[in-house]
N, C-alpha and C. Protein backbone atom coordinates (compact mmCIF):
# COMPACT_ATOMS: atom_id res chain seq x y z
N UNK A 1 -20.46 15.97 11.50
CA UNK A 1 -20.37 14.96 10.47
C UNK A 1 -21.05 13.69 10.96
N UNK A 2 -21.99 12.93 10.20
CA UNK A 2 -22.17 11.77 10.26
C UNK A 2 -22.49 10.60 9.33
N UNK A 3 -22.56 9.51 9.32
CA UNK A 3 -22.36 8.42 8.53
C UNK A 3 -21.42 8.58 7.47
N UNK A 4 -20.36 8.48 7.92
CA UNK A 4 -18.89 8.84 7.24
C UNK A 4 -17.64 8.26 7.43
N UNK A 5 -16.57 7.53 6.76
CA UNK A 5 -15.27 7.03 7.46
C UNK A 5 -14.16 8.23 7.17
N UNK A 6 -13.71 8.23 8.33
CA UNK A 6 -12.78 9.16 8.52
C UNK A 6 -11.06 8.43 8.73
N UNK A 7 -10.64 8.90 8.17
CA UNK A 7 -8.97 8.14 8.53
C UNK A 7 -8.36 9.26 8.95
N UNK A 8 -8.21 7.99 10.47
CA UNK A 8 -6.83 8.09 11.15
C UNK A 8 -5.71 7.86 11.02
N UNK A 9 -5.39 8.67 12.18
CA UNK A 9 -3.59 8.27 12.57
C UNK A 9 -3.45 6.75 13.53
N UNK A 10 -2.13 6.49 13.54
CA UNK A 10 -1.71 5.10 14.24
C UNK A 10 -2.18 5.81 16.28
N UNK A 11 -2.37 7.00 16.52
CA UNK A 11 -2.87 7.14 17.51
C UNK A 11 -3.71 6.89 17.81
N UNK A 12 -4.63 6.49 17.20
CA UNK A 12 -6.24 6.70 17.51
C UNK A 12 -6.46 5.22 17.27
N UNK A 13 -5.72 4.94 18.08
CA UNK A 13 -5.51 2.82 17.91
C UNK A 13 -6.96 2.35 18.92
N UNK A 14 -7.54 2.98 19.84
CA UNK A 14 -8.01 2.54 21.14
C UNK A 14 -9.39 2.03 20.51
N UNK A 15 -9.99 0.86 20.56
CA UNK A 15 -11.31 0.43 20.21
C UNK A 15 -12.39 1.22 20.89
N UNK A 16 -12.32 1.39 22.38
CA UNK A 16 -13.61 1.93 22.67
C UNK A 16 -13.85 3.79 22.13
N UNK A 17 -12.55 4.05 21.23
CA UNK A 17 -13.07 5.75 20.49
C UNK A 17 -13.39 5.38 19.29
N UNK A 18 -13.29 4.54 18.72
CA UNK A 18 -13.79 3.72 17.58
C UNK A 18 -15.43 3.33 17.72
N UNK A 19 -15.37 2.48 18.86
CA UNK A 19 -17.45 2.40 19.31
C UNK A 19 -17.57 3.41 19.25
N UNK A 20 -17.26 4.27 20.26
CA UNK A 20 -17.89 5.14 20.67
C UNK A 20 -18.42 5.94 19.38
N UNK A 21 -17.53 6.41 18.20
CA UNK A 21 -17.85 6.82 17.12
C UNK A 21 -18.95 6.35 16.43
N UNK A 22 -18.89 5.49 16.38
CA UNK A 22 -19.38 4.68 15.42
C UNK A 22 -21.44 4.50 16.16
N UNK A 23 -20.86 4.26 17.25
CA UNK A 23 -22.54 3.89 18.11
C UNK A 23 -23.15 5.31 18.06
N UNK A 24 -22.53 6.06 18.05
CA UNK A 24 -23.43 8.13 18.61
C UNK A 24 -23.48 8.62 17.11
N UNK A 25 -22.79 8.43 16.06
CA UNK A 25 -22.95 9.47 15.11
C UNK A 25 -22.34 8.16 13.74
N UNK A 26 -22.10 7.10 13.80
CA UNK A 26 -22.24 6.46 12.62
C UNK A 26 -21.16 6.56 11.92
N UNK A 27 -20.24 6.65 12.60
CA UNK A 27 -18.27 7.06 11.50
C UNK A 27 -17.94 6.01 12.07
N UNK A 28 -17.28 6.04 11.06
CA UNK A 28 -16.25 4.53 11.28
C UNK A 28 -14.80 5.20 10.50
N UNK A 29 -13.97 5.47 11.61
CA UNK A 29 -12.63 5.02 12.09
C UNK A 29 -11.88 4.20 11.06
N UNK A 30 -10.68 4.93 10.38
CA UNK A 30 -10.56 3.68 9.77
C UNK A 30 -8.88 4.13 9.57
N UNK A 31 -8.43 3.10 10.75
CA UNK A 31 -6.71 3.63 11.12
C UNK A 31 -5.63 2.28 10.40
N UNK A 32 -4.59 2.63 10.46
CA UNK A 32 -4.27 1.25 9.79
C UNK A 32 -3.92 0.59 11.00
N UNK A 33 -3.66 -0.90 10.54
CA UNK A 33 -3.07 -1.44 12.22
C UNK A 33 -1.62 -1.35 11.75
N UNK A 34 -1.36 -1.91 13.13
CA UNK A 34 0.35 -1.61 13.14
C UNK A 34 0.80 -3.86 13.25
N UNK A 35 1.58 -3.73 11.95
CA UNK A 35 2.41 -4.86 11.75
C UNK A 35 1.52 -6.40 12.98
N UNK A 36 2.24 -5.88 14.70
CA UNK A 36 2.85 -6.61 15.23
C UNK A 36 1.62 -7.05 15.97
N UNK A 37 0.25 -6.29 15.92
CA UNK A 37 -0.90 -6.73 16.25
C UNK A 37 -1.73 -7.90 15.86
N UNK A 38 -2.23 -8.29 17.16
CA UNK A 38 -3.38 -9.80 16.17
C UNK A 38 -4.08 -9.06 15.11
N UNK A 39 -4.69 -10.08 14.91
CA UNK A 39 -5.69 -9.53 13.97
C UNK A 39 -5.38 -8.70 12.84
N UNK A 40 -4.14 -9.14 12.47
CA UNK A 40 -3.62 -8.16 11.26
C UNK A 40 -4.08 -7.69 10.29
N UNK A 41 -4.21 -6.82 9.33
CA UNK A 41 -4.93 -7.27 8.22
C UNK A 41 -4.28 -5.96 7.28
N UNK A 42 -3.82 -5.47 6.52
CA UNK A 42 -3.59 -4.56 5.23
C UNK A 42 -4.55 -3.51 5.57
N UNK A 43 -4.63 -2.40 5.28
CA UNK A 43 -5.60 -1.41 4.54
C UNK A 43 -6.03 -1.86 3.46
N UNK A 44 -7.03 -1.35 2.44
CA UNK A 44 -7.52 -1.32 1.15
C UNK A 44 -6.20 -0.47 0.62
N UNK A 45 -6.31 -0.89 -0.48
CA UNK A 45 -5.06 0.11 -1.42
C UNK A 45 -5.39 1.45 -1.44
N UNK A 46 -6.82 1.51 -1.86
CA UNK A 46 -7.39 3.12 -1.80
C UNK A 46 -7.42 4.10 -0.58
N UNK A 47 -7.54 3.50 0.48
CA UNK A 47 -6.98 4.18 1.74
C UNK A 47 -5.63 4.57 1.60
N UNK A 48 -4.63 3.40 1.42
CA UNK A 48 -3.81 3.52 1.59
C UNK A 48 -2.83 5.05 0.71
N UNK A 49 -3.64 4.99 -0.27
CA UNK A 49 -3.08 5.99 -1.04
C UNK A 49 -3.91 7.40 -0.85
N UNK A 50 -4.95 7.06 -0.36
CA UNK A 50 -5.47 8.11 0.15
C UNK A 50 -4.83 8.80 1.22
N UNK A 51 -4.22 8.37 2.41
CA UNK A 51 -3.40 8.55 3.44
C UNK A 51 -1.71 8.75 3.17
N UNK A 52 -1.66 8.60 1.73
CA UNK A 52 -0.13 8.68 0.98
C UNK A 52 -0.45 10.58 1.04
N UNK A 53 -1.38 10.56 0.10
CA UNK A 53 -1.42 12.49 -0.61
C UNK A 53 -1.99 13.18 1.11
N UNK A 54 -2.44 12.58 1.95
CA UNK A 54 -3.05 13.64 2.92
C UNK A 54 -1.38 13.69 3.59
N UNK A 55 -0.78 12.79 4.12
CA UNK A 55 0.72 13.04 4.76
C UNK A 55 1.79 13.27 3.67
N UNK A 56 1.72 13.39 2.60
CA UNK A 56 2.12 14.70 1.54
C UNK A 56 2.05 15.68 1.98
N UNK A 57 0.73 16.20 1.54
CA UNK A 57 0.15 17.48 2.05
C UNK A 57 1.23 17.77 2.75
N UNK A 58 0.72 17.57 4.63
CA UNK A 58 1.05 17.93 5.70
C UNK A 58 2.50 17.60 5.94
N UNK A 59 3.36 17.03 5.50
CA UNK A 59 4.92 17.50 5.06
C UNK A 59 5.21 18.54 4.23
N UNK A 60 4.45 19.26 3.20
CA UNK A 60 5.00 19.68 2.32
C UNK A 60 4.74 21.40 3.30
N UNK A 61 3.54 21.33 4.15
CA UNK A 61 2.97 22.72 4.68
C UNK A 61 4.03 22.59 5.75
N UNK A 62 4.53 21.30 6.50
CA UNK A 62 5.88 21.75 7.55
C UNK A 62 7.14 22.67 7.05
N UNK A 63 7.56 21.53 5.75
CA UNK A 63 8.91 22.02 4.92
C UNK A 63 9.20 23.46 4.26
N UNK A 64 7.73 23.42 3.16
CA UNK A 64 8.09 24.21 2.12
C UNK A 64 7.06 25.30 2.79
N UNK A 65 6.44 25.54 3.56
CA UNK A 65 5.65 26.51 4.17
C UNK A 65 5.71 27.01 5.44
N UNK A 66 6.70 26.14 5.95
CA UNK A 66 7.43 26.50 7.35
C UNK A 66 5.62 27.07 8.54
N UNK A 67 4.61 25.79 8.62
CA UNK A 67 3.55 26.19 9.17
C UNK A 67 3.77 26.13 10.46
N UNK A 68 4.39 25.32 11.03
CA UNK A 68 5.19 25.12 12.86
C UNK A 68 6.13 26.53 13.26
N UNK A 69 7.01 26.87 12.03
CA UNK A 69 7.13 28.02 12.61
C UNK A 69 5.97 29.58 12.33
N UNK A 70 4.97 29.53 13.32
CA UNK A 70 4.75 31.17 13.32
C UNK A 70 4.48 31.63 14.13
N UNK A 71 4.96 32.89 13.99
CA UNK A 71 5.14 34.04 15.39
C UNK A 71 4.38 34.76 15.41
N UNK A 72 2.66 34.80 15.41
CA UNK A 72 1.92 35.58 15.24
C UNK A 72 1.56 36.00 16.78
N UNK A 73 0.85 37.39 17.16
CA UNK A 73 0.71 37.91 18.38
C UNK A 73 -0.44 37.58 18.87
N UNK A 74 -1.75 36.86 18.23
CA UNK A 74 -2.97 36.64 18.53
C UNK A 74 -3.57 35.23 18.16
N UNK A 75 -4.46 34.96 18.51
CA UNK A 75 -5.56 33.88 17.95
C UNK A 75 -6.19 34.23 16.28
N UNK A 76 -6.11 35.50 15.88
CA UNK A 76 -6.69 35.74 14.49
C UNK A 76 -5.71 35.93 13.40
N UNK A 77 -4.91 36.32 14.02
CA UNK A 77 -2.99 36.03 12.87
C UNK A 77 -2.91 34.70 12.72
N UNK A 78 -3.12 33.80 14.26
CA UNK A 78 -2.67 32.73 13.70
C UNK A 78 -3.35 31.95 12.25
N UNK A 79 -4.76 32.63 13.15
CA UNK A 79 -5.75 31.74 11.82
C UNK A 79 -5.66 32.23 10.59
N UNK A 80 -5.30 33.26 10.46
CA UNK A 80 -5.24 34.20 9.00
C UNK A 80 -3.62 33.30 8.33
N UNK A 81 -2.42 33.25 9.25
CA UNK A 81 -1.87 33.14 8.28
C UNK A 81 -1.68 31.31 8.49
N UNK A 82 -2.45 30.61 8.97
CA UNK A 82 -2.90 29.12 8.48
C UNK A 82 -3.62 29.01 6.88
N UNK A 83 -4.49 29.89 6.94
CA UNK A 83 -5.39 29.87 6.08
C UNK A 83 -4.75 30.31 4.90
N UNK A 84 -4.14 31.09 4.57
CA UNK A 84 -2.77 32.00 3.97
C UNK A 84 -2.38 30.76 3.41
N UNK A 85 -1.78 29.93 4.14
CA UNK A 85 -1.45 28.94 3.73
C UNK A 85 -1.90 27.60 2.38
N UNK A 86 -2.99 27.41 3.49
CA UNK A 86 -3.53 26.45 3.11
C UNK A 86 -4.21 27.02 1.74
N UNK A 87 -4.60 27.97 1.99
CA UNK A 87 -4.92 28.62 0.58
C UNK A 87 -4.50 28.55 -0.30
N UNK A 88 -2.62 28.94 -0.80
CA UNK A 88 -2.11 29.23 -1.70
C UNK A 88 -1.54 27.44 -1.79
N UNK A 89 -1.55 26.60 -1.03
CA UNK A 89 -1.49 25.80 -1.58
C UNK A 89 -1.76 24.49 -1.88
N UNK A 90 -3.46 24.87 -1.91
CA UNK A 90 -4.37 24.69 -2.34
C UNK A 90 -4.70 25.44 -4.20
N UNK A 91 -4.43 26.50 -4.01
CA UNK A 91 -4.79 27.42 -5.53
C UNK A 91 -3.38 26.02 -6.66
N UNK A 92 -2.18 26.24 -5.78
CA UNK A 92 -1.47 25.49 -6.72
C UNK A 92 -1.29 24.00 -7.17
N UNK A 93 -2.30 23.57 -6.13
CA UNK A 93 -2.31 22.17 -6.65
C UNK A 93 -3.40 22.55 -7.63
N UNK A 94 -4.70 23.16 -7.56
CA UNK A 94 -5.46 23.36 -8.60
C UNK A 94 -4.52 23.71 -10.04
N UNK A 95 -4.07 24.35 -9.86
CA UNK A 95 -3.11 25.01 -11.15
C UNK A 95 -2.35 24.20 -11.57
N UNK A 96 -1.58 23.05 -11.25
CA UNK A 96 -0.98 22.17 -11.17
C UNK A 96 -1.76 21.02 -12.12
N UNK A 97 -2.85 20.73 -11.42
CA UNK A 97 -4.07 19.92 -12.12
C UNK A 97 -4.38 20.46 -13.25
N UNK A 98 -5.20 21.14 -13.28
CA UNK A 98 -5.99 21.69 -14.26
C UNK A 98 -5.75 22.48 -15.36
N UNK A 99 -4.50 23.23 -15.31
CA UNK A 99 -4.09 24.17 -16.14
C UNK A 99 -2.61 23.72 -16.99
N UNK A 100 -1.95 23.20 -15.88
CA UNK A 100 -0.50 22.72 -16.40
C UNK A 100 -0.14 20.89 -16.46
N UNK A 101 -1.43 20.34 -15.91
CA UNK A 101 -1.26 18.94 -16.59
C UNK A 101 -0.22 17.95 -15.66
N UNK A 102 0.42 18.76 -14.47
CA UNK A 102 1.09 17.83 -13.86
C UNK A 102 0.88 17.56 -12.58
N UNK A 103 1.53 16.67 -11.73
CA UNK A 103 1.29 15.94 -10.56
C UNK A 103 1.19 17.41 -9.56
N UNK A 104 -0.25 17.29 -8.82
CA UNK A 104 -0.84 18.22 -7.74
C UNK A 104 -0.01 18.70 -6.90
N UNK A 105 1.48 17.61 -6.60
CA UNK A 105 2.22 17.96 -5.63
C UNK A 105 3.65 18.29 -5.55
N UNK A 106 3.44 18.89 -6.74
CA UNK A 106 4.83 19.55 -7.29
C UNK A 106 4.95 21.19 -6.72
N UNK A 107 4.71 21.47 -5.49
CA UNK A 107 4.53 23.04 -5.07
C UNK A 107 5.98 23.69 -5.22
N UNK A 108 7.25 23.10 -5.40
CA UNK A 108 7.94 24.11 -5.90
C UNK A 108 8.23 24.39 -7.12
N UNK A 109 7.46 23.79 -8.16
CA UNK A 109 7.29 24.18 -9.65
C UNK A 109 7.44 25.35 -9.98
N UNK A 110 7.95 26.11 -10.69
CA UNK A 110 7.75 27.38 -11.27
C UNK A 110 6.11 27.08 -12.22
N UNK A 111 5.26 28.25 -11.59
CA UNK A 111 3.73 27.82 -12.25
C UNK A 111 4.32 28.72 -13.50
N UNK A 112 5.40 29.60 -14.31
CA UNK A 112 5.26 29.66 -15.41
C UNK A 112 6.24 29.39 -15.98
């Protein structure tokens, strides 16, 4: 990937992985700050809500998809049943959208 902003997590606080990004391949980093730091400043709202539906998401694949727990025997189970995952719910936020008119992140909806 390049010339692109990518959002982070509150980990990826450190300025020189931020240059470094930014000087070799043209991304710019774009984490929120935390409260108690100089230089304070807000996110944009659109980040902000952008970073609302991505840590959606990735609660909803802990909870309702139980993705931390799996007991697969290999490197290609695991990836198969990630993808398994992410797949089906992925298909239902589409279905959600497009077909039934309501909020993307309703995955325990009955789709009929």
């Amino acid at each position: 990937m390049r010339d692109c902003t990518i959002i982070g997590d509150k980990g990826y606080i450190a300025n020189t992985q931020q240059l470094d990004l930014f000087r070799q391949v043209n991304i710019e980093l774009e984490i929120p700050m935390r409260a108690n730091q100089k230089q304070y400043k807000p996110q944009p709202h659109i980040i902000r809500k952008m970073r609302k539906r991505i840590e959606t998401f990735f609660s909803q694949l802990c909870g309702q998809f139980m993705i931390q727990r799996n007991f697969s025997k290999s490197f290609n189970d695991f990836k198969t049943r990630i993808l398994n995952k992410t797949t089906t719910t992925t298909m239902i936020q589409f279905l959600n959208k497009n077909l039934f008119n309501r909020n993307i992140n309703n995955l325990k909806t009955s789709l009929f």
